[in-house]
Protein backbone atom coordinates (compact mmCIF):
# COMPACT_ATOMS: atom_id res chain seq x y z
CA UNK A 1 76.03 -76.25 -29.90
CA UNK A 2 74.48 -79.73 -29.27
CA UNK A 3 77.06 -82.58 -28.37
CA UNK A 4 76.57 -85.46 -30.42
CA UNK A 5 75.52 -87.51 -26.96
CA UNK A 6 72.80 -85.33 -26.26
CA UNK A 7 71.16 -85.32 -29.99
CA UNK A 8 71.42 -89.38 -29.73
CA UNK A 9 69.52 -89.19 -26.72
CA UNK A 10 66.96 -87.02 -27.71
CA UNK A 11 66.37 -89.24 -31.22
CA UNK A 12 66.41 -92.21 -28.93
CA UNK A 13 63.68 -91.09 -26.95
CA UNK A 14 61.64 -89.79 -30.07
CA UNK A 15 62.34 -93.57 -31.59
CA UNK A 16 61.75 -95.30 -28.32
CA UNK A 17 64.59 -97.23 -28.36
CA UNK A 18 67.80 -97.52 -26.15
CA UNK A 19 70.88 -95.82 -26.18
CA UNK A 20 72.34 -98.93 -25.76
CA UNK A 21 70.85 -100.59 -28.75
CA UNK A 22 71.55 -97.62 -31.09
CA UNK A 23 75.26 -97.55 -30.40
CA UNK A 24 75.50 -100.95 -29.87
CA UNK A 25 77.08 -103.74 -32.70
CA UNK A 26 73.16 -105.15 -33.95
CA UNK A 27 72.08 -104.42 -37.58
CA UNK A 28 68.35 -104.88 -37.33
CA UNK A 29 67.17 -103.07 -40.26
CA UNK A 30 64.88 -100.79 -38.31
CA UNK A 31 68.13 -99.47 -36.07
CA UNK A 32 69.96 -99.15 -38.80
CA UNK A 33 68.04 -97.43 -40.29
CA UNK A 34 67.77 -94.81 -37.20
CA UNK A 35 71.70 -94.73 -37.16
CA UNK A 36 71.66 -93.73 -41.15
CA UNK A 37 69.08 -91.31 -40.16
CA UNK A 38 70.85 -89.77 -36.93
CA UNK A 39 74.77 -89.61 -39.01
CA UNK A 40 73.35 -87.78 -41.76
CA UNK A 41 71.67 -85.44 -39.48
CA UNK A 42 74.86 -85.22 -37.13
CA UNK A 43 76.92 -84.55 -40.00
CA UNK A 44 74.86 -82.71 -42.93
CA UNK A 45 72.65 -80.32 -40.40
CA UNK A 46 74.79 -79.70 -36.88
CA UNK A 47 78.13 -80.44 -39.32
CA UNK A 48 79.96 -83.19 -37.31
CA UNK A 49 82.98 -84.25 -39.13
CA UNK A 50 82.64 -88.12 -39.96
CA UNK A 51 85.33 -88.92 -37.67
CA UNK A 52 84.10 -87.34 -34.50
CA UNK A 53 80.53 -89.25 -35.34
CA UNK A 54 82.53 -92.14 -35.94
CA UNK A 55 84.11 -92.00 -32.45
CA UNK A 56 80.32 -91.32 -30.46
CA UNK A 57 79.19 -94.28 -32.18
CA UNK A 58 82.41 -96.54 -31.63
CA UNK A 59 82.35 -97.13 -35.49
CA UNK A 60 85.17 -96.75 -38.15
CA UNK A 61 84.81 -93.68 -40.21
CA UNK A 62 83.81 -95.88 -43.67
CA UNK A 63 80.72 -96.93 -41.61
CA UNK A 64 79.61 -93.13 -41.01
CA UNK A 65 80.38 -92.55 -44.88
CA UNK A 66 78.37 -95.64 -45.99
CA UNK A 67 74.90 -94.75 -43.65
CA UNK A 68 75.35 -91.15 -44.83
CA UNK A 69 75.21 -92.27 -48.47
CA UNK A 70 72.66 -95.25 -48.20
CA UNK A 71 70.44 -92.77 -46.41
CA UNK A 72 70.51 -90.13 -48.83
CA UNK A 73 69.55 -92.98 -51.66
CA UNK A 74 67.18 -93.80 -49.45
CA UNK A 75 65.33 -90.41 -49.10
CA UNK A 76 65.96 -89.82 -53.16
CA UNK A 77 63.86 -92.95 -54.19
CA UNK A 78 61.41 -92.65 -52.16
CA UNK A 79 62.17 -95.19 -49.32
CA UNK A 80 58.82 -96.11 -47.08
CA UNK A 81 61.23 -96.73 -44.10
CA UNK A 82 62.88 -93.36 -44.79
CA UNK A 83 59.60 -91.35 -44.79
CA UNK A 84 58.65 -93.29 -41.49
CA UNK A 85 61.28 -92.18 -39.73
CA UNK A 86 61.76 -88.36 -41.02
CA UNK A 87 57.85 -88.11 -40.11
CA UNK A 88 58.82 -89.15 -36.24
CA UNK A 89 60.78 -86.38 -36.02
């Protein structure tokens, strides 16, 4: 199975982005938005719980919960961001 540090990396890469930046504290909408996309995956496709996400990320639990949800209102409606970064991958 893939360890939650080595999936981050790979996305990072794909995203061209840092590591740093990604688990780091900023909420630039387009990072966030990579974060959403990488905890859903983490946790609805290689079933992470929300805790153990919570921990690789240094985030509280609730935060993994929230991006999970937002993202999956995202892809429902539609979201331009949403299909921009589903189509990197």
């Amino acid at each position: 199975m893939i360890s939650p540090a080595s999936y981050i990396t790979a996305w990072c890469n794909k995203f061209q982005i840092s590591e740093n930046d990604i688990l780091g504290p900023c909420r630039r909408q387009d990072l966030a938005f990579a974060r959403f996309f990488m905890w859903h995956s983490l946790h609805d496709y290689l079933e992470f719980s929300y805790q153990e996400i919570a921990k690789t990320f240094n985030r509280d639990h609730t935060s993994i919960l929230y991006g999970t949800h937002r993202w999956r209102e995202m892809l429902s409606v539609g979201d331009r961001a949403a299909k921009r970064i589903t189509m990197v991958g």
